[in-house]
PDB file of N, CA and C in Angstrom:
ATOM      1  N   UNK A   1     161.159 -15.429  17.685  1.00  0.00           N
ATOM      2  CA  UNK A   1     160.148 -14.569  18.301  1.00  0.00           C
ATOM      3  C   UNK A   1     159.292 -13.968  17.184  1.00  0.00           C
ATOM      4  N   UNK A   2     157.948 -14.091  17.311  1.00  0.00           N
ATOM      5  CA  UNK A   2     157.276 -13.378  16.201  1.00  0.00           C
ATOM      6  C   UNK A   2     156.134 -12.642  17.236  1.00  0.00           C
ATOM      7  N   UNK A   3     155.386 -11.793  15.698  1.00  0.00           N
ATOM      8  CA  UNK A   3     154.477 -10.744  17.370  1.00  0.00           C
ATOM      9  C   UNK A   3     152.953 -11.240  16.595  1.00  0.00           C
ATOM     10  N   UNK A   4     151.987 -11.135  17.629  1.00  0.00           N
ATOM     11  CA  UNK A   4     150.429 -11.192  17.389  1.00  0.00           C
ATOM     12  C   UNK A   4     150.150 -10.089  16.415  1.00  0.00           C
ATOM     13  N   UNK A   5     149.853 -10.630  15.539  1.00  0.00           N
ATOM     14  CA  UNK A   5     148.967  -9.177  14.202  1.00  0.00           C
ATOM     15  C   UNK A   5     148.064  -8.575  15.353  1.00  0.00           C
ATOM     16  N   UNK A   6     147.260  -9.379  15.997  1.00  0.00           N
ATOM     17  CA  UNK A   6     146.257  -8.946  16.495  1.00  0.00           C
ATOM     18  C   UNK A   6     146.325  -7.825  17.865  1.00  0.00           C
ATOM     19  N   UNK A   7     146.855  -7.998  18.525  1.00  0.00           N
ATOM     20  CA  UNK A   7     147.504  -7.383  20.102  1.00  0.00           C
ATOM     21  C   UNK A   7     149.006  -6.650  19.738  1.00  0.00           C
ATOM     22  N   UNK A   8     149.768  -7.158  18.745  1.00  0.00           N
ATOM     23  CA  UNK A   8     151.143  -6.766  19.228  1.00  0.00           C
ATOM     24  C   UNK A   8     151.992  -7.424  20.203  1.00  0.00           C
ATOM     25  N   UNK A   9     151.325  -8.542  20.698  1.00  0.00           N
ATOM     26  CA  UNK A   9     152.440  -8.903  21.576  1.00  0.00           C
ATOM     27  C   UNK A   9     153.069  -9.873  20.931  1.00  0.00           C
ATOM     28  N   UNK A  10     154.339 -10.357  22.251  1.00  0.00           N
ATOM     29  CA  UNK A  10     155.541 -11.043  21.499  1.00  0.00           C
ATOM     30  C   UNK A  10     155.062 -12.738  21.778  1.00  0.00           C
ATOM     31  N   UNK A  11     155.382 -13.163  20.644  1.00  0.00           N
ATOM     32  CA  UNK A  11     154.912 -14.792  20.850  1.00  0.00           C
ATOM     33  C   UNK A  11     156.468 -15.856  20.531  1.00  0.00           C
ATOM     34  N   UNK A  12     156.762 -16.391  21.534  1.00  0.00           N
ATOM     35  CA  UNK A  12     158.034 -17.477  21.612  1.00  0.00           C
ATOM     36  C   UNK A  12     157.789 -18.117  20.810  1.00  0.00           C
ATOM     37  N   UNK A  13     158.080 -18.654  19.155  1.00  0.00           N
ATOM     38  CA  UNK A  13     157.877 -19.536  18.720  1.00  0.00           C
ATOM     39  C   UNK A  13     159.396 -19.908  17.887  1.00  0.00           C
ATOM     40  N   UNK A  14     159.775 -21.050  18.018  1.00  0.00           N
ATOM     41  CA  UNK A  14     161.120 -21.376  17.501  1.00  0.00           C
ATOM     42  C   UNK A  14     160.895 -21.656  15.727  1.00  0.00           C
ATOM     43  N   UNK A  15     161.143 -20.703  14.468  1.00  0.00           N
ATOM     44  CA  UNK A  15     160.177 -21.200  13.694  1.00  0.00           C
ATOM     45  C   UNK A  15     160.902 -22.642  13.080  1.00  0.00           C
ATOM     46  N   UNK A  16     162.234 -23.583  13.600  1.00  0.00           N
ATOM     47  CA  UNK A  16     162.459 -24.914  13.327  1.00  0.00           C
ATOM     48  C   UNK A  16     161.015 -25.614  13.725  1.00  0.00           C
ATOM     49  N   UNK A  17     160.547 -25.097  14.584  1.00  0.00           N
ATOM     50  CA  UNK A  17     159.572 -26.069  15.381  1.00  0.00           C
ATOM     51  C   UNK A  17     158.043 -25.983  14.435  1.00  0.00           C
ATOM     52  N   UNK A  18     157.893 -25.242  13.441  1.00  0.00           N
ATOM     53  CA  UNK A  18     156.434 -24.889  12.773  1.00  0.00           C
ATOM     54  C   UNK A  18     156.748 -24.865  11.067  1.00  0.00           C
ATOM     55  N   UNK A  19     155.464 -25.134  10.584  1.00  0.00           N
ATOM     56  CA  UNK A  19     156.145 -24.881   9.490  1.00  0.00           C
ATOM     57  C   UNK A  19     154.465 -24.096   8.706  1.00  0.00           C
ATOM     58  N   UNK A  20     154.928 -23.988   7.988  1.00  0.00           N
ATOM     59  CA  UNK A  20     153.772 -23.228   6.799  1.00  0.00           C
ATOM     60  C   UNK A  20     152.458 -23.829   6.780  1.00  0.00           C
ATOM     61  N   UNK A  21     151.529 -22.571   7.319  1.00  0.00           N
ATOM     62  CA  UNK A  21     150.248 -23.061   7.665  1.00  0.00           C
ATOM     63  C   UNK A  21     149.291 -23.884   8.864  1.00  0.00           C
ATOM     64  N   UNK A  22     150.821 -23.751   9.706  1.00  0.00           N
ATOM     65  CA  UNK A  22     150.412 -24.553  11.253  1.00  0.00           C
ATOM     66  C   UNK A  22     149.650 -23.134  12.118  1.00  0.00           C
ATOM     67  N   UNK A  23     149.128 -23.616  13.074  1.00  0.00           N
ATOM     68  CA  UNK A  23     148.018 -22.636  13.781  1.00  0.00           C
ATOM     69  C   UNK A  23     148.447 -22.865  15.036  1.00  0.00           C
ATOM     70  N   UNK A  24     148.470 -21.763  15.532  1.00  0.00           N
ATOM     71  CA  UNK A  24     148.479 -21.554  17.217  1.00  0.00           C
ATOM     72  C   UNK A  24     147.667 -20.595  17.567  1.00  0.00           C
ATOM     73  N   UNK A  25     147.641 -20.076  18.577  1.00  0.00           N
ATOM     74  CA  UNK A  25     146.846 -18.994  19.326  1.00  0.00           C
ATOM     75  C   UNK A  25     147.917 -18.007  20.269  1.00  0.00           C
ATOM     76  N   UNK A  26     147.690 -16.987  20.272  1.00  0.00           N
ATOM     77  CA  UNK A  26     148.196 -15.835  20.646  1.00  0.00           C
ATOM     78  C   UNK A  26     148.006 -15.961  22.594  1.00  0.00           C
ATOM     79  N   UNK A  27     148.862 -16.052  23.474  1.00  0.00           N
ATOM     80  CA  UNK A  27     148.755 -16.486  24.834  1.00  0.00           C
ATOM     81  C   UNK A  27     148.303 -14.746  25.352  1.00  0.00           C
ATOM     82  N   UNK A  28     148.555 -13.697  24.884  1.00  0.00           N
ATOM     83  CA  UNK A  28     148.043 -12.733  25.055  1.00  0.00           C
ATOM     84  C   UNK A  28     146.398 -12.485  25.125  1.00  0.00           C
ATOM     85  N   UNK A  29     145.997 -12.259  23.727  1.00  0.00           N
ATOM     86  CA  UNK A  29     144.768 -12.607  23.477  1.00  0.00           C
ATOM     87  C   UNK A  29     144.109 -13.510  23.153  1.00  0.00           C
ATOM     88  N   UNK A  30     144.602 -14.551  22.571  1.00  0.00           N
ATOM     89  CA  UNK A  30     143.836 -15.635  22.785  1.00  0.00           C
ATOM     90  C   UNK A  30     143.549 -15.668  21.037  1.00  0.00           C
ATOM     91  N   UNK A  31     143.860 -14.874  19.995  1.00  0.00           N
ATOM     92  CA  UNK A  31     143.758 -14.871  18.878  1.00  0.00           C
ATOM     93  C   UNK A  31     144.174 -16.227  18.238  1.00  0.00           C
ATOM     94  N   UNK A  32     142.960 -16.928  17.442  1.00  0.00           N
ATOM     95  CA  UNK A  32     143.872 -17.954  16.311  1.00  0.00           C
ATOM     96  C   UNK A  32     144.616 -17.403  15.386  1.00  0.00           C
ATOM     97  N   UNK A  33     146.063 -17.981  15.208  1.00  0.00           N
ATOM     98  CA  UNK A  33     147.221 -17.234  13.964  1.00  0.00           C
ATOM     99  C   UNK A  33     147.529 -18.555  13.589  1.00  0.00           C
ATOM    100  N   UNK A  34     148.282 -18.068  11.913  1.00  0.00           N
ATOM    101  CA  UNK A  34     148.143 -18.838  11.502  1.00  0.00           C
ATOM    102  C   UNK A  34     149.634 -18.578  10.650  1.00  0.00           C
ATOM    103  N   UNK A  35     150.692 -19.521  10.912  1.00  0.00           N
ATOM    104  CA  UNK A  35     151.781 -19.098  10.205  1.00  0.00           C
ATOM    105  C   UNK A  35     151.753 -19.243   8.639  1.00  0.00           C
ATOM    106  N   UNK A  36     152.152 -17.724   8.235  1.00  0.00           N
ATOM    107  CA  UNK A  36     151.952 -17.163   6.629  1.00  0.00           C
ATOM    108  C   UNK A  36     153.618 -17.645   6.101  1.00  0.00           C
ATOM    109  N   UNK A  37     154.572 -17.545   7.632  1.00  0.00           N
ATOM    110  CA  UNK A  37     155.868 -17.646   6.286  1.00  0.00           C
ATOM    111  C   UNK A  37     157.074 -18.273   7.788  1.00  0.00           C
ATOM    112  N   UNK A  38     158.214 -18.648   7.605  1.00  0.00           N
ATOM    113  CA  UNK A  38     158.763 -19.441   8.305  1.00  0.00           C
ATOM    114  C   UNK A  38     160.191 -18.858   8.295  1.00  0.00           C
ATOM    115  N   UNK A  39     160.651 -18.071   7.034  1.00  0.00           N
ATOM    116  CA  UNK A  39     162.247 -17.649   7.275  1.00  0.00           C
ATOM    117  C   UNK A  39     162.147 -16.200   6.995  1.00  0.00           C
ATOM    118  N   UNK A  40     162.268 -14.702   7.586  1.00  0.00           N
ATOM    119  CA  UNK A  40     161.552 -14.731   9.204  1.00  0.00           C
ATOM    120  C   UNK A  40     160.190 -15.447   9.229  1.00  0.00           C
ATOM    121  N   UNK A  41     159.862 -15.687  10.975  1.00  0.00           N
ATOM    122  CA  UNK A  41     158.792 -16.178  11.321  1.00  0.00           C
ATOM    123  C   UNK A  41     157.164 -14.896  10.981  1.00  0.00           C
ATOM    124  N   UNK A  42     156.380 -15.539  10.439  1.00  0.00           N
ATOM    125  CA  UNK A  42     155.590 -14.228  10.202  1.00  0.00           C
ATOM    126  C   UNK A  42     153.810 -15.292  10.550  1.00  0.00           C
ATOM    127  N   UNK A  43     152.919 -14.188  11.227  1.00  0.00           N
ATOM    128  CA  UNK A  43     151.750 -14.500  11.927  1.00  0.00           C
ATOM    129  C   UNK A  43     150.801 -14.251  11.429  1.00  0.00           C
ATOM    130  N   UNK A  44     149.821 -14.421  10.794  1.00  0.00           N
ATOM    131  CA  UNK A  44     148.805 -13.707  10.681  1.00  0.00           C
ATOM    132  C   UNK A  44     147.521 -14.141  11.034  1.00  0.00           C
ATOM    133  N   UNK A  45     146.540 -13.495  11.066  1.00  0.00           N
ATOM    134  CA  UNK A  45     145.264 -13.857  11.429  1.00  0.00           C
ATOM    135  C   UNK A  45     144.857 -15.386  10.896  1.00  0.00           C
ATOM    136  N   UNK A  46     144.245 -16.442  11.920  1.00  0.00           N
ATOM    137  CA  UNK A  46     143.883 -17.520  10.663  1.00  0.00           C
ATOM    138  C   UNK A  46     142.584 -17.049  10.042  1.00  0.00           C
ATOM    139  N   UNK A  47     142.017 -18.180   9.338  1.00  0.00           N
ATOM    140  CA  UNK A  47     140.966 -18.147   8.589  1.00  0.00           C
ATOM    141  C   UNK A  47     140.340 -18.519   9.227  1.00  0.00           C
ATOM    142  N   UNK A  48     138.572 -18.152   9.254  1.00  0.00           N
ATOM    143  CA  UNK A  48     137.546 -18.681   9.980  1.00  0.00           C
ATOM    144  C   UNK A  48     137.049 -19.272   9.983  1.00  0.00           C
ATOM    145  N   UNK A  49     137.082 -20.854   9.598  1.00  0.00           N
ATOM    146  CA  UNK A  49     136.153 -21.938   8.508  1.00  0.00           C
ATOM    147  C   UNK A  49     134.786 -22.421   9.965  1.00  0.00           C
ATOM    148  N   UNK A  50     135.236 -22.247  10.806  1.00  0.00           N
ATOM    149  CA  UNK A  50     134.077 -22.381  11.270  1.00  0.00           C
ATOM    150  C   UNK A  50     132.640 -21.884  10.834  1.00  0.00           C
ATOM    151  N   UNK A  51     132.723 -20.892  10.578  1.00  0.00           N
ATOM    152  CA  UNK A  51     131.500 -20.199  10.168  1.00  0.00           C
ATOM    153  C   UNK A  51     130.905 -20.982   8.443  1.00  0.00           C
ATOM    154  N   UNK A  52     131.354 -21.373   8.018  1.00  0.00           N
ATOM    155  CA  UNK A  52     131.330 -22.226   6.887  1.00  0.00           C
ATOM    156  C   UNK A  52     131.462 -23.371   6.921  1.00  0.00           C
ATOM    157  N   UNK A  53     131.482 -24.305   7.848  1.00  0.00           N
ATOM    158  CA  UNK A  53     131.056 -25.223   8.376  1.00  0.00           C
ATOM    159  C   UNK A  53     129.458 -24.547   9.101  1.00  0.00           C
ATOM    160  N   UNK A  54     129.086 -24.381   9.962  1.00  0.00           N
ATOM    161  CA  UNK A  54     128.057 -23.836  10.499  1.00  0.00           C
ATOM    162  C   UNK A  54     126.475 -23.548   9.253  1.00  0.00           C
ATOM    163  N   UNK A  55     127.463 -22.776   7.825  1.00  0.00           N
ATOM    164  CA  UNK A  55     126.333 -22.965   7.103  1.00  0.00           C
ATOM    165  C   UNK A  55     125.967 -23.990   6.400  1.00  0.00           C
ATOM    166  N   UNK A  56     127.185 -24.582   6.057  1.00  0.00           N
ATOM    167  CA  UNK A  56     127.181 -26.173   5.668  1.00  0.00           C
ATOM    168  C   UNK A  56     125.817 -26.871   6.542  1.00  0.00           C
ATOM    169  N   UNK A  57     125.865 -27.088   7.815  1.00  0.00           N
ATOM    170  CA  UNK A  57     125.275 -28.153   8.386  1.00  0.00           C
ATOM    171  C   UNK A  57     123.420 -27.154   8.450  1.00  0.00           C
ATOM    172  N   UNK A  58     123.454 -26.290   8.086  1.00  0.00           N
ATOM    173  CA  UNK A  58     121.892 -25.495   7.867  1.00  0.00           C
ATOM    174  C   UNK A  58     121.651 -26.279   6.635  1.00  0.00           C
ATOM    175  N   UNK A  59     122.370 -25.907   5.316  1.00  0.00           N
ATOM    176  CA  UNK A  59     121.844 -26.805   4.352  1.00  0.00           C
ATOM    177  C   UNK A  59     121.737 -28.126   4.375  1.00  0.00           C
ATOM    178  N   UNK A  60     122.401 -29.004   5.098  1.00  0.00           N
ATOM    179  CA  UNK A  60     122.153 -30.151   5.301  1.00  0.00           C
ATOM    180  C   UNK A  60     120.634 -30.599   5.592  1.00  0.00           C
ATOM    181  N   UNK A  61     120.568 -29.796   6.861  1.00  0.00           N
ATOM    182  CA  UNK A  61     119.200 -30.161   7.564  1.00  0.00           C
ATOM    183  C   UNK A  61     118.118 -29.340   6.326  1.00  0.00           C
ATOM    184  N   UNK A  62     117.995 -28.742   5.820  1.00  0.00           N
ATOM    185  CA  UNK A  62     116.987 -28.121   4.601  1.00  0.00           C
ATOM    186  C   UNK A  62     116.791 -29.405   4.151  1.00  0.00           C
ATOM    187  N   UNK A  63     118.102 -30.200   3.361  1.00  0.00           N
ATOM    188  CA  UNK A  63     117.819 -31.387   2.613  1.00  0.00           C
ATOM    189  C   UNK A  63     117.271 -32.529   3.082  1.00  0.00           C
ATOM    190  N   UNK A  64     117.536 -32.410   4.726  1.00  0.00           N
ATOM    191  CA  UNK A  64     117.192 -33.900   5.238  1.00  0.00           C
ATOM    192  C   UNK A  64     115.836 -33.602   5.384  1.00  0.00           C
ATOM    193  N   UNK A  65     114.931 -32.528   5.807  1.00  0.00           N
ATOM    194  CA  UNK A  65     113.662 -31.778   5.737  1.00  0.00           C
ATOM    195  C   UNK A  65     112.772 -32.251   4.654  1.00  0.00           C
ATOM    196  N   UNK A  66     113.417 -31.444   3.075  1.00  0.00           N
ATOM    197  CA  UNK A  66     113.065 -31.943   1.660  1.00  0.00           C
ATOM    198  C   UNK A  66     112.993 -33.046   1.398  1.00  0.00           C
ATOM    199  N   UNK A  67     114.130 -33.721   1.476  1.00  0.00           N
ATOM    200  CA  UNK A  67     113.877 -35.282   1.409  1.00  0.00           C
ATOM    201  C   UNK A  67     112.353 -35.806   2.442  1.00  0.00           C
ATOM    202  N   UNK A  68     112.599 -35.734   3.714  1.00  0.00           N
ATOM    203  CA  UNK A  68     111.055 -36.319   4.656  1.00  0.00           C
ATOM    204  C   UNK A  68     109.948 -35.864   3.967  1.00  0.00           C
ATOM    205  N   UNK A  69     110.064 -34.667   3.661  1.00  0.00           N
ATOM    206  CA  UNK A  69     108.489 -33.976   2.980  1.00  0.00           C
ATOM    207  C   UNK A  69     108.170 -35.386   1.678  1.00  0.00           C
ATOM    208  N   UNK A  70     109.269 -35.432   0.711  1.00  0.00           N
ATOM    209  CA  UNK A  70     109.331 -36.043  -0.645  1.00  0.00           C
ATOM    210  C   UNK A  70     108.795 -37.507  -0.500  1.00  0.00           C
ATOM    211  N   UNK A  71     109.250 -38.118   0.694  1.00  0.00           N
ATOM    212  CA  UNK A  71     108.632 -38.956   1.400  1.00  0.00           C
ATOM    213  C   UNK A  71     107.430 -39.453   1.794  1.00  0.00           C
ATOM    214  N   UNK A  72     106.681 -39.085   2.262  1.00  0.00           N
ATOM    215  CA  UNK A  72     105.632 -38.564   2.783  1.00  0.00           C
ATOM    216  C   UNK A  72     104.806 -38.502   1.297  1.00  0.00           C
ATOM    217  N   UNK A  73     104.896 -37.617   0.457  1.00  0.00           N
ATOM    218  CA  UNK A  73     103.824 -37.366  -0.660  1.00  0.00           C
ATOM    219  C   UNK A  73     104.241 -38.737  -1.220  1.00  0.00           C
ATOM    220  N   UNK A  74     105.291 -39.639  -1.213  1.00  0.00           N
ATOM    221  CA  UNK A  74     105.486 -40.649  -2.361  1.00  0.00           C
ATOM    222  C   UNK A  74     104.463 -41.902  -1.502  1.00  0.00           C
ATOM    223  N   UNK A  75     104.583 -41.909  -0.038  1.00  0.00           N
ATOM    224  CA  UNK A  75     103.873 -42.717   0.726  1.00  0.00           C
ATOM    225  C   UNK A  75     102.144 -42.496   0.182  1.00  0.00           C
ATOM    226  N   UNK A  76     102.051 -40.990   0.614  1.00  0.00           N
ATOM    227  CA  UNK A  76     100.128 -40.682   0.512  1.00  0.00           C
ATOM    228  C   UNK A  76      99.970 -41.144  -0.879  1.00  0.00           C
ATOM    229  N   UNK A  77     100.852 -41.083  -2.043  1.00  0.00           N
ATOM    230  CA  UNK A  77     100.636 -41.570  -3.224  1.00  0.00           C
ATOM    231  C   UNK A  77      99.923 -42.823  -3.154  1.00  0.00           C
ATOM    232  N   UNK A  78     101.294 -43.981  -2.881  1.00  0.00           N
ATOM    233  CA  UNK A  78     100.797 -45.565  -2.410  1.00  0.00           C
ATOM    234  C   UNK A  78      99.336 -45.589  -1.554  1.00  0.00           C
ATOM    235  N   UNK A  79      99.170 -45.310  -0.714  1.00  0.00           N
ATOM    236  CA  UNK A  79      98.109 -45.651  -0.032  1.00  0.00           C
ATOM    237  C   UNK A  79      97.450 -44.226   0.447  1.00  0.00           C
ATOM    238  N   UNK A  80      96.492 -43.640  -0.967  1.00  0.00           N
ATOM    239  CA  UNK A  80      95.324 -42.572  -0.479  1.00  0.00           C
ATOM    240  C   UNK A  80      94.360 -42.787   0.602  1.00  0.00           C
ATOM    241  N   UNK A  81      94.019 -44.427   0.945  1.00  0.00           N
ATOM    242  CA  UNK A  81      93.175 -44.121   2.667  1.00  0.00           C
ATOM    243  C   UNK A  81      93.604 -43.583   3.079  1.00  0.00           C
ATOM    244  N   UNK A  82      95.301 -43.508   3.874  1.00  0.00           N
ATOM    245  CA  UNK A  82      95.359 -43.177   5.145  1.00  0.00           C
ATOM    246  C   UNK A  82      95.491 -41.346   4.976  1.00  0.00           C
TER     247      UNK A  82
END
């Protein structure tokens, strides 16, 4: 039995069944946890990588942007008619 950092409540987890660094969610609140330790069982908040993914894929699109622009001037280069 270990408890939600987040709520306090009690969460059934057998810790044979988990081991260091596995993730569940809190059936109370609904919190992602993230097991910190296994002999006692211990919970803590996980980490948020979503949000760092999220800025990841902003810079992406900047580059795929930069690149089209870079494009474009190397084209008007080749052919000043158009």
């Amino acid at each position: 039995m270990a408890t939600c950092p987040e709520c306090d409540g009690e969460i059934e987890v057998d810790e044979f069944d988990v081991d260091k660094g596995d993730q569940l969610s809190c059936p109370e609140c609904g919190s992602a946890l993230e097991v910190v330790g296994v002999s006692p069982l211990e919970l803590d908040l996980a980490p948020d990588d979503d949000d760092d993914d999220d800025d990841d894929d902003v810079d992406d699109d900047e580059d795929v942007e930069e690149d089209a622009d870079e494009e474009e001037d190397e084209q008007e280069d080749k052919d000043p008619e158009e």
